[in-house]
C-alpha atoms as a PDB file:
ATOM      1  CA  UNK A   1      12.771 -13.145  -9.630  1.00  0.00           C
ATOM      2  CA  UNK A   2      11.420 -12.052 -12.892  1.00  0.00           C
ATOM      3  CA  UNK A   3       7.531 -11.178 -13.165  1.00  0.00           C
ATOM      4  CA  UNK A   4       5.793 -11.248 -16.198  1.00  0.00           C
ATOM      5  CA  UNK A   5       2.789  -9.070 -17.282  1.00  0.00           C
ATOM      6  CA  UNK A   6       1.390 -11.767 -19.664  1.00  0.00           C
ATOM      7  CA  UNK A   7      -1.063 -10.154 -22.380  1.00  0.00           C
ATOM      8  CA  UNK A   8      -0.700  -7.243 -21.564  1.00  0.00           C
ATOM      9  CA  UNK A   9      -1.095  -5.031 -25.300  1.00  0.00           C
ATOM     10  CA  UNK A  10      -0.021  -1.333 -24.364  1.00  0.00           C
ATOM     11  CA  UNK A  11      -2.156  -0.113 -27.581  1.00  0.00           C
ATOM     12  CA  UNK A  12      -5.324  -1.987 -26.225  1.00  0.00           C
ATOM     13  CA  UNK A  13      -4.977  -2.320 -22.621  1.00  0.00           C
ATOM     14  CA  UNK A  14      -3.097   1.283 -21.547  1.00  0.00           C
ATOM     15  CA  UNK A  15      -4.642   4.693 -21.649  1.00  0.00           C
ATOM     16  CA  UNK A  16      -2.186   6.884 -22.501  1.00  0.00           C
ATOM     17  CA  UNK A  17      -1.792  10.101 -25.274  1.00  0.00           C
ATOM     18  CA  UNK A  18      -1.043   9.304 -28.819  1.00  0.00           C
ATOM     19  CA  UNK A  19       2.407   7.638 -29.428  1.00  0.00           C
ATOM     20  CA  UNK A  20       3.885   8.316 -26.098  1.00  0.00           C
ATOM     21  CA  UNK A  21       5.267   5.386 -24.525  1.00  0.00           C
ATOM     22  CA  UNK A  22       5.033   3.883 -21.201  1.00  0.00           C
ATOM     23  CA  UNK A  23       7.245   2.655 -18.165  1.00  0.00           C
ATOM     24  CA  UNK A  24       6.510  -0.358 -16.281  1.00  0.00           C
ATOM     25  CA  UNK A  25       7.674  -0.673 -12.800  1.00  0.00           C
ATOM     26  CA  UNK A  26       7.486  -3.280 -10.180  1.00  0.00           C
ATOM     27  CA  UNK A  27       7.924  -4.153  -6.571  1.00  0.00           C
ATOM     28  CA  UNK A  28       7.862  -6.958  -4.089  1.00  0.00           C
ATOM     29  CA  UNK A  29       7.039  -5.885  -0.158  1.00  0.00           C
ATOM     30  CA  UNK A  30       7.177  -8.065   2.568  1.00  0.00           C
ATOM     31  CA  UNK A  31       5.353  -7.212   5.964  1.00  0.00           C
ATOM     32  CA  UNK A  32       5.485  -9.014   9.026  1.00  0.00           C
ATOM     33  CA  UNK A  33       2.381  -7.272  10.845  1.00  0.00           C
ATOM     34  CA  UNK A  34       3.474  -9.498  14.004  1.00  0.00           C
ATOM     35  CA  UNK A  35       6.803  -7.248  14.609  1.00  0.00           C
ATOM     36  CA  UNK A  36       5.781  -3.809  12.468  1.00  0.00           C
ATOM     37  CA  UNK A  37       9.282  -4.678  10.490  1.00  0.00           C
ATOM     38  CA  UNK A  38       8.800  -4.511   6.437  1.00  0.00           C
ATOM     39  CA  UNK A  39      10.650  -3.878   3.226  1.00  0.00           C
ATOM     40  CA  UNK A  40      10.244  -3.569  -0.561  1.00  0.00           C
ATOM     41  CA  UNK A  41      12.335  -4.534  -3.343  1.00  0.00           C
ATOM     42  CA  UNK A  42      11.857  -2.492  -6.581  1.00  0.00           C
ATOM     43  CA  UNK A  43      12.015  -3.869 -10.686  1.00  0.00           C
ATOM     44  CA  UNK A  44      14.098  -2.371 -13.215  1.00  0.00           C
ATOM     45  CA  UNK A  45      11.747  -0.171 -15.122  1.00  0.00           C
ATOM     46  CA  UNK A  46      10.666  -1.286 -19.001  1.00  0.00           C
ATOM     47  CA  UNK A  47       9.866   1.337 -21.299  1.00  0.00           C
ATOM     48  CA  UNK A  48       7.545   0.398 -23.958  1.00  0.00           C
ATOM     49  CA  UNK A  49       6.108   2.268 -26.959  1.00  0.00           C
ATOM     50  CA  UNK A  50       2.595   2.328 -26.834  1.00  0.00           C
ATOM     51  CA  UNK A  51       2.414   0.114 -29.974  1.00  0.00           C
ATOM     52  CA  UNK A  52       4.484  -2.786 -28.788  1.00  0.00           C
ATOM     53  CA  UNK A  53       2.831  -6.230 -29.429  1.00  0.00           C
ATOM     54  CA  UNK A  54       3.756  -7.499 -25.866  1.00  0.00           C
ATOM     55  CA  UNK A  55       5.300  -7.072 -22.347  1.00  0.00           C
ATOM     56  CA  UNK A  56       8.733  -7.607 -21.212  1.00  0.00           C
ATOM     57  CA  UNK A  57       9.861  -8.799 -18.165  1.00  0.00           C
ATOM     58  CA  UNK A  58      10.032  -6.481 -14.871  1.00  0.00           C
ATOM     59  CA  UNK A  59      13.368  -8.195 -12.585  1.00  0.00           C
ATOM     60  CA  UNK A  60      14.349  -7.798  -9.048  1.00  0.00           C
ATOM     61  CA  UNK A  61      15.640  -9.379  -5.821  1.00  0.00           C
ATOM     62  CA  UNK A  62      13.822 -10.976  -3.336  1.00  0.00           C
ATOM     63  CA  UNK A  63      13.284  -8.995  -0.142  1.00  0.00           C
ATOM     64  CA  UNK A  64      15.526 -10.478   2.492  1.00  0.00           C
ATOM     65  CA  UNK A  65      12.988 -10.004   5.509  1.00  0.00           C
ATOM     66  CA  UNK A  66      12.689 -13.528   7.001  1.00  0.00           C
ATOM     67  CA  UNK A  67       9.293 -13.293   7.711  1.00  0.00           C
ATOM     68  CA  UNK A  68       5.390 -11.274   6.783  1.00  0.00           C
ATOM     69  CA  UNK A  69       3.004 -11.502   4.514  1.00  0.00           C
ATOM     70  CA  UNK A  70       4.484 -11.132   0.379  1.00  0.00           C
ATOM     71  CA  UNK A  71       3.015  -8.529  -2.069  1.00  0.00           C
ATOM     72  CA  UNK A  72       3.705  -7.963  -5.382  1.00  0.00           C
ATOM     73  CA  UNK A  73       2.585  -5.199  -7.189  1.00  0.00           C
ATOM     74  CA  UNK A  74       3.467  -3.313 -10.829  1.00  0.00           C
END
């Protein structure tokens, strides 16, 4: 699964100190609430200067739980 930050400008839309750049991490949990039984995937992490003109693309499996609720999160 790939998920995409779209619009996301580090310059404009990150606090962060002067030219220090930024990593970008992501994860996918499933939680069945019904059993107690969960489990998170995590994203390859994207570095990104603060000045880059756009995001790039956080990827990672699928949890392989076979049932819950999904949450993604970055």
């Amino acid at each position: 699964m790939r998920l995409d930050i779209l619009g996301l400008v580090p310059a404009m839309d990150i606090a962060t100190a002067q030219d220090l750049p930024m990593s970008v991490t992501g994860g996918w949990a499933k939680v069945d609430f019904a059993t107690g039984e969960s489990e998170t995937s995590m994203s390859n992490t994207v570095n990104l200067p603060v000045n880059a003109p756009s995001t790039d693309n956080l990827i990672h499996a699928a949890p392989t739980l076979a049932t819950g609720l999904q949450y993604l999160y970055c």
